[in-house]
C-alpha atoms as a PDB file:
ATOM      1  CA  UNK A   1      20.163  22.396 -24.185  1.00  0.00           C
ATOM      2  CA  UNK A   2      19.630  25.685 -26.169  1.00  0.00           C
ATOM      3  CA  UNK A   3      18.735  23.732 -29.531  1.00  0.00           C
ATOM      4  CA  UNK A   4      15.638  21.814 -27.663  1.00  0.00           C
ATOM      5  CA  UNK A   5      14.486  24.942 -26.250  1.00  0.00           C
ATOM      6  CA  UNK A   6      14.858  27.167 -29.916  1.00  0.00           C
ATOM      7  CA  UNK A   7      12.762  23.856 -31.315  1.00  0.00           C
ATOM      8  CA  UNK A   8       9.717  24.163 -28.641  1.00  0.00           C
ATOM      9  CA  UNK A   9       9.893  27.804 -29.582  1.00  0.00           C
ATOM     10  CA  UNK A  10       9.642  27.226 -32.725  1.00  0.00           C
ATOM     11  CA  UNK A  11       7.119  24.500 -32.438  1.00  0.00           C
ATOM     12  CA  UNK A  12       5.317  26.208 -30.169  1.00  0.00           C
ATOM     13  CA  UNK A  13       5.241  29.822 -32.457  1.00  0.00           C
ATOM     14  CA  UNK A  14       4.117  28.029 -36.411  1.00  0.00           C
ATOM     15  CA  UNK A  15       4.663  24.865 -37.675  1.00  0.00           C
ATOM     16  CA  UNK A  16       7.454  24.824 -39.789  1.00  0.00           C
ATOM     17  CA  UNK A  17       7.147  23.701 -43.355  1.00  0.00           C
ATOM     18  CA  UNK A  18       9.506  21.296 -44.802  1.00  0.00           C
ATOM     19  CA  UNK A  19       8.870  19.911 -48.740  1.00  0.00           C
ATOM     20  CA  UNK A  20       9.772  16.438 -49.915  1.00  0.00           C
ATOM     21  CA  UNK A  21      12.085  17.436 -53.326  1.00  0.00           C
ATOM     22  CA  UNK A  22      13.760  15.218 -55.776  1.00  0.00           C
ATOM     23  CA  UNK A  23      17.429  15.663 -55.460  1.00  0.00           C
ATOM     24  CA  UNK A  24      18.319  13.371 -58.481  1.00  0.00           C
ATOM     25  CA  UNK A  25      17.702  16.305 -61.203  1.00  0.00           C
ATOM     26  CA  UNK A  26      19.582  18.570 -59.118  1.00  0.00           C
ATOM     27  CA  UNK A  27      22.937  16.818 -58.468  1.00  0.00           C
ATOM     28  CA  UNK A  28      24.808  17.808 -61.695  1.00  0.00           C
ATOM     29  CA  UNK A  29      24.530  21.310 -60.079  1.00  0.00           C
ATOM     30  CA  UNK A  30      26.327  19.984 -56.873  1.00  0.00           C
ATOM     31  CA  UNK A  31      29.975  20.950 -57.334  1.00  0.00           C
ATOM     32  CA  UNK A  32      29.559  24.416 -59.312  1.00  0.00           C
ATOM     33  CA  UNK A  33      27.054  25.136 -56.012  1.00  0.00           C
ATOM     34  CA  UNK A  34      30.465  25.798 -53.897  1.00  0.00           C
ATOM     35  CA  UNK A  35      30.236  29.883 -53.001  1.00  0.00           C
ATOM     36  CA  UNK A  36      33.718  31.885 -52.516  1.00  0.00           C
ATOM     37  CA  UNK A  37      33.059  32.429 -49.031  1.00  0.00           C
ATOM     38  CA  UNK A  38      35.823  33.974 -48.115  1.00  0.00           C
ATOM     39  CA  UNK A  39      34.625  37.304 -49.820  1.00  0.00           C
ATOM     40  CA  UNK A  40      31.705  38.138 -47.343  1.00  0.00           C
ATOM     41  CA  UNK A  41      32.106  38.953 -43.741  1.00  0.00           C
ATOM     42  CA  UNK A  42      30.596  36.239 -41.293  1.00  0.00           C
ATOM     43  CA  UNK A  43      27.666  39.119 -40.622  1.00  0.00           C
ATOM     44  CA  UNK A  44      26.564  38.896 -44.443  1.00  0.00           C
ATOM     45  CA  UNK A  45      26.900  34.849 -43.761  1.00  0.00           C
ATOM     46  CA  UNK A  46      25.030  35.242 -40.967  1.00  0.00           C
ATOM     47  CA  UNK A  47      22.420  37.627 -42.408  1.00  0.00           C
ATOM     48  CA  UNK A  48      21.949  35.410 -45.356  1.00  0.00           C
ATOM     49  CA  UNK A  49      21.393  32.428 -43.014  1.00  0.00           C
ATOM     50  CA  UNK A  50      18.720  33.884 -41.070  1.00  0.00           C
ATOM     51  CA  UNK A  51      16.782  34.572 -44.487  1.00  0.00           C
ATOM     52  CA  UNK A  52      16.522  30.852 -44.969  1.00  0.00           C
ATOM     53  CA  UNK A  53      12.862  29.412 -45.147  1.00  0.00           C
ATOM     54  CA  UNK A  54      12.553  28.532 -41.622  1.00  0.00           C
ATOM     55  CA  UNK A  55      12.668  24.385 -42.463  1.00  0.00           C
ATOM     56  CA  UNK A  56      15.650  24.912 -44.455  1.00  0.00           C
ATOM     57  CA  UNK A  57      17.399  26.941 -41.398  1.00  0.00           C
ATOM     58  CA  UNK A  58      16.445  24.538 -38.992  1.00  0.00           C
ATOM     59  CA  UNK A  59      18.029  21.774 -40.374  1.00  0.00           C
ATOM     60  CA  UNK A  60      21.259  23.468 -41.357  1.00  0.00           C
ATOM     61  CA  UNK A  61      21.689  24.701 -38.150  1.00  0.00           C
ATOM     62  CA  UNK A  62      21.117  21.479 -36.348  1.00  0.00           C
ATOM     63  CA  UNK A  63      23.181  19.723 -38.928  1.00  0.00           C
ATOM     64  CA  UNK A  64      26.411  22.430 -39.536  1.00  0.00           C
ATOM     65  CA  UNK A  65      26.746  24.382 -36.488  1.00  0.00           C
ATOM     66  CA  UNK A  66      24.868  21.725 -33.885  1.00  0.00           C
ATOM     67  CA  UNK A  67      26.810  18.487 -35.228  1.00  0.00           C
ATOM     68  CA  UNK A  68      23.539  16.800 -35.222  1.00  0.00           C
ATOM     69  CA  UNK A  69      23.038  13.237 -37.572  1.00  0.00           C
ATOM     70  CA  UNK A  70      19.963  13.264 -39.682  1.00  0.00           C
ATOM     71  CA  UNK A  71      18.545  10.579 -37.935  1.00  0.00           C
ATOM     72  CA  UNK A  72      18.882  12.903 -35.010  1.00  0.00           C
ATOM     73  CA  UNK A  73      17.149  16.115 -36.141  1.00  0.00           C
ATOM     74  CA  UNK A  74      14.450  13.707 -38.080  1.00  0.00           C
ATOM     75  CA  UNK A  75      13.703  12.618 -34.446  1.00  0.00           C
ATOM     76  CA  UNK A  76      13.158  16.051 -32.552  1.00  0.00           C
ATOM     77  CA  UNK A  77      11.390  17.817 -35.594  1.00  0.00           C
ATOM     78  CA  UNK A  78       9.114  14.735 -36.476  1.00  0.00           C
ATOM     79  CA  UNK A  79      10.372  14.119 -39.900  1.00  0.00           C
ATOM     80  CA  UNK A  80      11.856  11.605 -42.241  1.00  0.00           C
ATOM     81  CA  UNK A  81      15.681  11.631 -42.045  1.00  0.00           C
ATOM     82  CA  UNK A  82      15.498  11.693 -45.717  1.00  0.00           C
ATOM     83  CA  UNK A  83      13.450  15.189 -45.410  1.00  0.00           C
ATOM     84  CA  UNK A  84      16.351  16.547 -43.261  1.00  0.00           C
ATOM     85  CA  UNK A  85      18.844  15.692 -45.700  1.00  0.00           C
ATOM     86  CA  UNK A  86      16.536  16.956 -48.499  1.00  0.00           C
ATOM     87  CA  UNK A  87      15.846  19.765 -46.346  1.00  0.00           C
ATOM     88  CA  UNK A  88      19.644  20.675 -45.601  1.00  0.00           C
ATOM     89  CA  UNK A  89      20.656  20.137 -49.582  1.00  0.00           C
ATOM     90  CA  UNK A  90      18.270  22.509 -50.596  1.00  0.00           C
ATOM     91  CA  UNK A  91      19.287  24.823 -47.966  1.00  0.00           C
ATOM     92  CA  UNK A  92      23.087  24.775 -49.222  1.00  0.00           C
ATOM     93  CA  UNK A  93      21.844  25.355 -52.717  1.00  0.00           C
ATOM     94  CA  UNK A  94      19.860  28.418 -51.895  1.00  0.00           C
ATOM     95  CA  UNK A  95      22.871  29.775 -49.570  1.00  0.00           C
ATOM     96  CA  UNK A  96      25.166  29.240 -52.357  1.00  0.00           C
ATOM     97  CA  UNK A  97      23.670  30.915 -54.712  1.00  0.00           C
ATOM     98  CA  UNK A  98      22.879  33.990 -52.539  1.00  0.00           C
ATOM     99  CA  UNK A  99      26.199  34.373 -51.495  1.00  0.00           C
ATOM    100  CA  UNK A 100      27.082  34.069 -55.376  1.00  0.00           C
ATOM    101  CA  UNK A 101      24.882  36.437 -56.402  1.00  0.00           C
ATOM    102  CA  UNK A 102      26.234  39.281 -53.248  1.00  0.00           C
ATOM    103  CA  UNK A 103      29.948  38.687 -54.284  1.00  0.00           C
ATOM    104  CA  UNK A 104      28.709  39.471 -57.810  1.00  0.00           C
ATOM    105  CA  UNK A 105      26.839  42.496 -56.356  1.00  0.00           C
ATOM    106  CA  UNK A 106      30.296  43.626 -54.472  1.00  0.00           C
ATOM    107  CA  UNK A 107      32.390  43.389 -58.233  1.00  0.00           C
END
């Protein structure tokens, strides 16, 4: 499977570096984190994406585009399935507010 073989890769290249956060201060932020989307092109999504820290990009791409559980991806990258849903929140937070701040750029 091409996931297993990107995660030896990237095993095998650095260790990747996931951070235990506290989610609880952050949730009020939740619903007003929901980009318009539909005003970048799915090479700016892309692009954006890619410049992800590398735990954060891991987990959302297991998670979104894989269809991978938590308890899932916790398994193959050694983590607590509470760091890969930690991992992934934080992940749509930053990518939200990128893509925020380039439709703001394109006004």
């Amino acid at each position: 499977m091409v996931a297993n073989e990107a995660l030896v890769f990237l095993r095998n290249r650095k260790k990747l570096l996931f951070v235990e956060q506290d989610q609880t201060a952050d949730k009020a932020d939740e619903e007003s984190a929901s980009p318009d989307t539909e005003r970048i092109s799915p090479d700016e999504l892309h692009q954006l994406i890619s410049e992800l820290p590398d735990g954060y990009r891991t987990v959302l791409n297991l998670y979104v585009f894989e269809n991978y559980s938590h308890r899932q991806i916790a398994s193959l990258l050694g983590i607590k399935e509470n760091t890969s849903a930690s991992q992934l929140y934080y992940a749509k937070k930053l990518l939200a507010k990128r893509i925020k701040d380039l439709t703001k750029d394109k006004q």
